[in-house]
Protein backbone atom coordinates (compact mmCIF):
# COMPACT_ATOMS: atom_id res chain seq x y z
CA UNK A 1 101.26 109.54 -91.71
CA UNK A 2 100.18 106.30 -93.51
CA UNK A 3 102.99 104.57 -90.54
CA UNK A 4 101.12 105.62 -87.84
CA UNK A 5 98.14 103.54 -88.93
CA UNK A 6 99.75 100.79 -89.50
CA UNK A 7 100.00 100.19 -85.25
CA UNK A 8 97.19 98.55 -84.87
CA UNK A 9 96.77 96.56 -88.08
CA UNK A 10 93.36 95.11 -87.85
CA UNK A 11 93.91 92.91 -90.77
CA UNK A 12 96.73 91.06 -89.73
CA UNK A 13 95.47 90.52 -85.69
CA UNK A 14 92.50 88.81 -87.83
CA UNK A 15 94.28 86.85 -90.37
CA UNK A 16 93.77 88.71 -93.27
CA UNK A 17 97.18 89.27 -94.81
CA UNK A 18 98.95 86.86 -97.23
CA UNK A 19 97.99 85.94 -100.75
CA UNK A 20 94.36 85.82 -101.30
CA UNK A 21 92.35 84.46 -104.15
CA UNK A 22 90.44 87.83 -103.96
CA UNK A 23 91.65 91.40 -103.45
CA UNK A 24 90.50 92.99 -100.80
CA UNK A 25 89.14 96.95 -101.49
CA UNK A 26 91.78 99.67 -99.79
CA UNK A 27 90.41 102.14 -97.40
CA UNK A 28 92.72 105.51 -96.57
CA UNK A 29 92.70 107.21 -93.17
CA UNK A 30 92.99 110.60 -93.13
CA UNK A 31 93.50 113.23 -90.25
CA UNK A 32 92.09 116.68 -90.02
CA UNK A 33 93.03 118.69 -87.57
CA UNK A 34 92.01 122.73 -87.03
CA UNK A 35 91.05 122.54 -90.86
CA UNK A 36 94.52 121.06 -91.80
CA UNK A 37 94.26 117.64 -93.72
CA UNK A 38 97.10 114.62 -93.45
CA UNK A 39 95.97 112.79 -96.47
CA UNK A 40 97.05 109.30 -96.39
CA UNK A 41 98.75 107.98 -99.58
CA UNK A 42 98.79 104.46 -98.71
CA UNK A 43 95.86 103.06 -97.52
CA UNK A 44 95.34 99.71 -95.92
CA UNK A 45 93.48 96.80 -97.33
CA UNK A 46 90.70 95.67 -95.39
CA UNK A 47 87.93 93.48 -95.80
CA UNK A 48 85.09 95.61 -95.89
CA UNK A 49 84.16 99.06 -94.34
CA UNK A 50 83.39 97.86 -90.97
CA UNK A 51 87.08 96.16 -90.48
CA UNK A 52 88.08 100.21 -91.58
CA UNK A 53 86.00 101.72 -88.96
CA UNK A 54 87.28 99.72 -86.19
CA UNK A 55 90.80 100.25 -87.63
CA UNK A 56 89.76 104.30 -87.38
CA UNK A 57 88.16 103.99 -84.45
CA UNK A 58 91.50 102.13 -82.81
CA UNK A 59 93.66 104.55 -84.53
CA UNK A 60 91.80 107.30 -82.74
CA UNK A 61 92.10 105.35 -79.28
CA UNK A 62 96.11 105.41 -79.81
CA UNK A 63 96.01 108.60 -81.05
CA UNK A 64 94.50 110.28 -78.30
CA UNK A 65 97.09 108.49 -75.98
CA UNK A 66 99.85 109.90 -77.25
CA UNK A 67 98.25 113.06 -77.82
CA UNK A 68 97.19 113.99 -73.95
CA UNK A 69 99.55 116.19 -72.66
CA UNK A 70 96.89 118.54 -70.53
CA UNK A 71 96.41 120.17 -73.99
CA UNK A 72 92.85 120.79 -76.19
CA UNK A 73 92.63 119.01 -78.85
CA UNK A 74 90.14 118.12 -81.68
CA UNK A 75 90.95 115.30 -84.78
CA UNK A 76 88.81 113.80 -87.37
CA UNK A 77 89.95 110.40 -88.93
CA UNK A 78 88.10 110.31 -92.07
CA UNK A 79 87.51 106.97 -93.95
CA UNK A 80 87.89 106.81 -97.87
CA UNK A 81 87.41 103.71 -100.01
CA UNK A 82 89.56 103.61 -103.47
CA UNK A 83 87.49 105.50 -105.23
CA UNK A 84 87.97 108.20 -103.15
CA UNK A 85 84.86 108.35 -101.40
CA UNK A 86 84.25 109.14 -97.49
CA UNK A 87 82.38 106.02 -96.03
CA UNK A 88 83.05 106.95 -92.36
CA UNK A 89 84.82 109.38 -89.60
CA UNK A 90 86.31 108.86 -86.45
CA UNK A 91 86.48 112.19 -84.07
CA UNK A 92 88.08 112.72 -80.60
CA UNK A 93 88.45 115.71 -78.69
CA UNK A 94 89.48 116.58 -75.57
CA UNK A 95 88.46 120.15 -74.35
CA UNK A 96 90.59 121.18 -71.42
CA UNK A 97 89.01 124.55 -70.68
């Protein structure tokens, strides 16, 4: 799962890769889906919790993309920093009743 998040790296687009003086924290993304959960091992390192928000909120934006077939769906990206802590969500749904 942790590939699929790595399509729209906000970090590099901004500069933010390379050797840095300080480390940045890591966020995770994680998708839940129908009570299912894709925990993601990885993790990306981002600035601060607002770069990992947009990041969710793009990943979402894809995600739905290549998820609409005519078909209901409902996902939750949730946002944890490395201490395991949720510090944001990103849901999308599409009902096509």
């Amino acid at each position: 799962m942790a590939s699929f998040f790595n399509l729209f790296p906000v970090a590099a687009r901004n500069g933010w890769t390379g050797p840095d003086l300080v480390r940045m924290p890591r966020f995770y993304f994680d998708l839940r889906k129908e009570g299912d959960l894709t925990v993601d091992k990885e993790g990306a390192e981002l600035p601060d919790v607002a770069a990992a928000r947009q990041e969710a909120v793009l990943a979402a934006a894809h995600l739905v993309l290549e998820l609409f077939k005519g078909a209901s769906f409902a996902y939750t990206i949730e946002i944890r920093d490395e201490h395991g802590k949720v510090v944001g969500r990103s849901t999308m749904s599409l009902d096509q009743s």
